[in-house]
N, C-alpha and C. Protein backbone atom coordinates (compact mmCIF):
# COMPACT_ATOMS: atom_id res chain seq x y z
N UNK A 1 -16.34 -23.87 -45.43
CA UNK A 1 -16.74 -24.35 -44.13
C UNK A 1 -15.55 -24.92 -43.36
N UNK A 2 -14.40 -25.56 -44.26
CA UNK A 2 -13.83 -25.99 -43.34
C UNK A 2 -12.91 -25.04 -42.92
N UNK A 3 -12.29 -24.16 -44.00
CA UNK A 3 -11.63 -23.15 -43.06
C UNK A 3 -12.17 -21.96 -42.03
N UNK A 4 -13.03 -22.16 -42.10
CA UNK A 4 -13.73 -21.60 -40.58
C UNK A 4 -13.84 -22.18 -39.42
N UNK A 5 -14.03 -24.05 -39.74
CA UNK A 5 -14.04 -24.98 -38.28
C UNK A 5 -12.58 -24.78 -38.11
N UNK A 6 -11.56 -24.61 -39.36
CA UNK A 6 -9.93 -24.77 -38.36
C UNK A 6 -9.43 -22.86 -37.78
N UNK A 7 -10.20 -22.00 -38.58
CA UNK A 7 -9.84 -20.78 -37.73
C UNK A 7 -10.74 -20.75 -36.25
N UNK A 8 -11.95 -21.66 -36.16
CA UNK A 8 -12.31 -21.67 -34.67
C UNK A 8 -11.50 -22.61 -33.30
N UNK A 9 -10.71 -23.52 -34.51
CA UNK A 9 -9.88 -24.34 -33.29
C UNK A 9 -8.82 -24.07 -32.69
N UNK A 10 -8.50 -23.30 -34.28
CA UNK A 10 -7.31 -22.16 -33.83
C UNK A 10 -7.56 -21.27 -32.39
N UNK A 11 -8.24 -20.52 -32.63
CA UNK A 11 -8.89 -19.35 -31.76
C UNK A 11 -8.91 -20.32 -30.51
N UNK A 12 -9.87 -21.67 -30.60
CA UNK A 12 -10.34 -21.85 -28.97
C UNK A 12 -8.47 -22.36 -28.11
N UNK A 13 -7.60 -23.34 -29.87
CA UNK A 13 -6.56 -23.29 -28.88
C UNK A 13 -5.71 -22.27 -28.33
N UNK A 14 -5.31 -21.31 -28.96
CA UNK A 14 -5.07 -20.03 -28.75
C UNK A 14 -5.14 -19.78 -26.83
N UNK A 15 -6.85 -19.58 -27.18
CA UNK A 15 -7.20 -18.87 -26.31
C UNK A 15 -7.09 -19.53 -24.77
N UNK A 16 -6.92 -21.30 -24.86
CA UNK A 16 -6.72 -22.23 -23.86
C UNK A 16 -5.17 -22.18 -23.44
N UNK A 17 -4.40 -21.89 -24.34
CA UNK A 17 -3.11 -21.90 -23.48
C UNK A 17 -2.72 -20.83 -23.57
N UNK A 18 -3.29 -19.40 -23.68
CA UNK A 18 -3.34 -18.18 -23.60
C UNK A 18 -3.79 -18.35 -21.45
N UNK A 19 -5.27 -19.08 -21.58
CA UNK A 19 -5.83 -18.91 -20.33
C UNK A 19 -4.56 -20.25 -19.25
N UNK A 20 -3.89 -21.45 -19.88
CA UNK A 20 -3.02 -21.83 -18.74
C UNK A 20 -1.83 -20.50 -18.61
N UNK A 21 -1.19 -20.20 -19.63
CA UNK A 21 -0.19 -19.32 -18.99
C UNK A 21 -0.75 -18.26 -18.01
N UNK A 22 -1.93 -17.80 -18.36
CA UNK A 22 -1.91 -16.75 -16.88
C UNK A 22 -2.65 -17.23 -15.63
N UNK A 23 -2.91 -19.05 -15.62
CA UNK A 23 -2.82 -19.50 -14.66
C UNK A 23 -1.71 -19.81 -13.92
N UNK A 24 -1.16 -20.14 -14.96
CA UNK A 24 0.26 -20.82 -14.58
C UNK A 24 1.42 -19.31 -13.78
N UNK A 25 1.53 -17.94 -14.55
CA UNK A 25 2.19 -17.03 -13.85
C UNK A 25 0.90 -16.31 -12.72
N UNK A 26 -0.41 -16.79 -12.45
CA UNK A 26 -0.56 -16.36 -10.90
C UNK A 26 -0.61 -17.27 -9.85
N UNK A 27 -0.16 -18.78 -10.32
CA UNK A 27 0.09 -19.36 -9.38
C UNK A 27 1.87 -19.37 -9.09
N UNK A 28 2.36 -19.08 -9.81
CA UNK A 28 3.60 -18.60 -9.22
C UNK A 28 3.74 -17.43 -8.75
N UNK A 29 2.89 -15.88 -8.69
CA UNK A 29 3.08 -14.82 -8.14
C UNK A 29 2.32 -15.43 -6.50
N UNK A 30 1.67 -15.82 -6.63
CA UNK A 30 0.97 -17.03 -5.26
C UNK A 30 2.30 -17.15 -4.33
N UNK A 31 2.60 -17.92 -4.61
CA UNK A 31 3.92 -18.91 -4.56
C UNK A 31 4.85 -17.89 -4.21
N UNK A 32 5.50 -16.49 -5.46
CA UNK A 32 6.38 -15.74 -4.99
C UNK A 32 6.07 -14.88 -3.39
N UNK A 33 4.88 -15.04 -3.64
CA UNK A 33 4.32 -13.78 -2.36
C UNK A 33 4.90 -14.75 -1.03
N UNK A 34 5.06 -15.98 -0.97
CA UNK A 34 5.65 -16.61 0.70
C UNK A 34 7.18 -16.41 0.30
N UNK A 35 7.68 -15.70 -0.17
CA UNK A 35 8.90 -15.51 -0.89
C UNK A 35 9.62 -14.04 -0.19
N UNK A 36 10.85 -13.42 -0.46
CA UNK A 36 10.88 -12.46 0.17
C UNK A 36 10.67 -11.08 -0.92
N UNK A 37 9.81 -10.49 -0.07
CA UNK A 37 9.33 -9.52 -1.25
C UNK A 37 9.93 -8.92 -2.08
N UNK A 38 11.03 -8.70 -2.54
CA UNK A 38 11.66 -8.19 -3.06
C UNK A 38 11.46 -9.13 -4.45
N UNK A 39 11.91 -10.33 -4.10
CA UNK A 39 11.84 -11.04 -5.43
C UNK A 39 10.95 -11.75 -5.83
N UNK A 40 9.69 -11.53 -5.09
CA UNK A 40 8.20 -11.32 -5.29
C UNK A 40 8.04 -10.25 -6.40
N UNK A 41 8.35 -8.70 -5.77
CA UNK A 41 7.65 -7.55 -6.90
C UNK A 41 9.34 -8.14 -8.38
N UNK A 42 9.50 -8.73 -8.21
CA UNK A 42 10.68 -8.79 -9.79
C UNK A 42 10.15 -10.15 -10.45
N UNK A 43 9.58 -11.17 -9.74
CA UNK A 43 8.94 -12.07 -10.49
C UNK A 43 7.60 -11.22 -11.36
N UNK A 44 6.57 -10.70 -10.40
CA UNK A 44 5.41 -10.13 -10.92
C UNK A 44 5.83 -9.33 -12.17
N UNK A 45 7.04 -7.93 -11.41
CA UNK A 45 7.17 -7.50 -12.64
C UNK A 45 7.69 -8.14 -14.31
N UNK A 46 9.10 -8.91 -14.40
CA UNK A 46 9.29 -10.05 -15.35
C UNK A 46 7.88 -10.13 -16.19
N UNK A 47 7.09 -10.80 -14.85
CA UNK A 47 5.65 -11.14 -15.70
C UNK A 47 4.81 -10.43 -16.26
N UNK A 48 4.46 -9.06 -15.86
CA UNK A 48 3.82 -8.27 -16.79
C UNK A 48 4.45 -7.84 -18.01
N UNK A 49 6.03 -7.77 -18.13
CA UNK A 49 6.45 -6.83 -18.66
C UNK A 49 6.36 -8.21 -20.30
N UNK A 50 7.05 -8.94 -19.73
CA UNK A 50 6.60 -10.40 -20.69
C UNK A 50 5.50 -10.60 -21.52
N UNK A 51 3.98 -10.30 -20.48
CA UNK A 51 3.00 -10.42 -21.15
C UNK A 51 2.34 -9.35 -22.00
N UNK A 52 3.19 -7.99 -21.58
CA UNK A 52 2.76 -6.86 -22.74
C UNK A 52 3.21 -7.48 -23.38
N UNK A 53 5.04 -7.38 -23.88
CA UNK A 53 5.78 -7.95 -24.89
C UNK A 53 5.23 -8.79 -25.67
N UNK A 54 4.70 -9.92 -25.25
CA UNK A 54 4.08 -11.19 -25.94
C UNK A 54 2.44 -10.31 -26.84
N UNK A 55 1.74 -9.66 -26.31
CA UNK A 55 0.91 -8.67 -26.62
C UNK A 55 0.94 -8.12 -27.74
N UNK A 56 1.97 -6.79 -27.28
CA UNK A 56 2.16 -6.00 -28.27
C UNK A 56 3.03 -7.00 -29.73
N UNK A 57 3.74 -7.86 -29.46
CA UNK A 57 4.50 -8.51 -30.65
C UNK A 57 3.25 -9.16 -31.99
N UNK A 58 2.43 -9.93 -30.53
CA UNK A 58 0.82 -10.39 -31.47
C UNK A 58 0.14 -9.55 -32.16
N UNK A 59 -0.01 -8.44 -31.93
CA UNK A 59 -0.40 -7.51 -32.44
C UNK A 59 -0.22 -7.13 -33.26
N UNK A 60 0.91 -6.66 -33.80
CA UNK A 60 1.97 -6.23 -34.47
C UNK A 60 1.88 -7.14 -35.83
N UNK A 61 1.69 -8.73 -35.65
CA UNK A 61 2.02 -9.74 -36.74
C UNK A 61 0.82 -9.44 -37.35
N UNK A 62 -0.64 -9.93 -36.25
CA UNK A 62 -2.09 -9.40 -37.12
C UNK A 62 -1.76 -8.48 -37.78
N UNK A 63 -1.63 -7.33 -37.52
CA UNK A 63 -1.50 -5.87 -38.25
C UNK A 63 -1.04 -6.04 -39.35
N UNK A 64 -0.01 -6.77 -40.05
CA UNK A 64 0.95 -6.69 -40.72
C UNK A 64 0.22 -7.77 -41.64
N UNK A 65 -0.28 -8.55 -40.98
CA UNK A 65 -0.77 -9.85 -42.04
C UNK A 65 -0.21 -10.73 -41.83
N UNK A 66 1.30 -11.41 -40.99
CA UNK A 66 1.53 -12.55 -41.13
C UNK A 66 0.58 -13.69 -40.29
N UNK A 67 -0.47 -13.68 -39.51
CA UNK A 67 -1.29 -14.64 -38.78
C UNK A 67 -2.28 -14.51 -39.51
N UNK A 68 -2.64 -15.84 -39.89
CA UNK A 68 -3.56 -16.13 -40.91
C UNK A 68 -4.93 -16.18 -39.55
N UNK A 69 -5.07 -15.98 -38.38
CA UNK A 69 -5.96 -16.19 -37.24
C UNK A 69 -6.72 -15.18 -36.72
């Protein structure tokens, strides 16, 4: 029982600063857009390309077995 209440706290923290970071990069694509566009579409992009990366890397560890989560 208890390692199930700490793989759910895991998960909910996870998933809470999973949900600020992609608050946090669309209030700066917000922000980039009064910006001049150019370095508007290079912030956005940075940011997607980041958040596959961060993605596919998570992925990759599950797969493999090192995240016990």
């Amino acid at each position: 029982m208890c390692t199930s209440l700490t793989k759910f706290i895991k998960n909910v923290v996870k998933a809470r600063i999973e949900n600020i970071f992609a608050i946090a990069s669309a209030l700066l694509v917000l922000f980039a857009a009064m910006m001049d566009p150019v370095i508007s579409t290079g912030i956005v992009t940075a940011l997607l390309v980041a958040s596959a990366i961060y993605k596919f890397v998570e992925r990759q560890k599950r797969e493999r077995g090192y995240l016990n989560g």
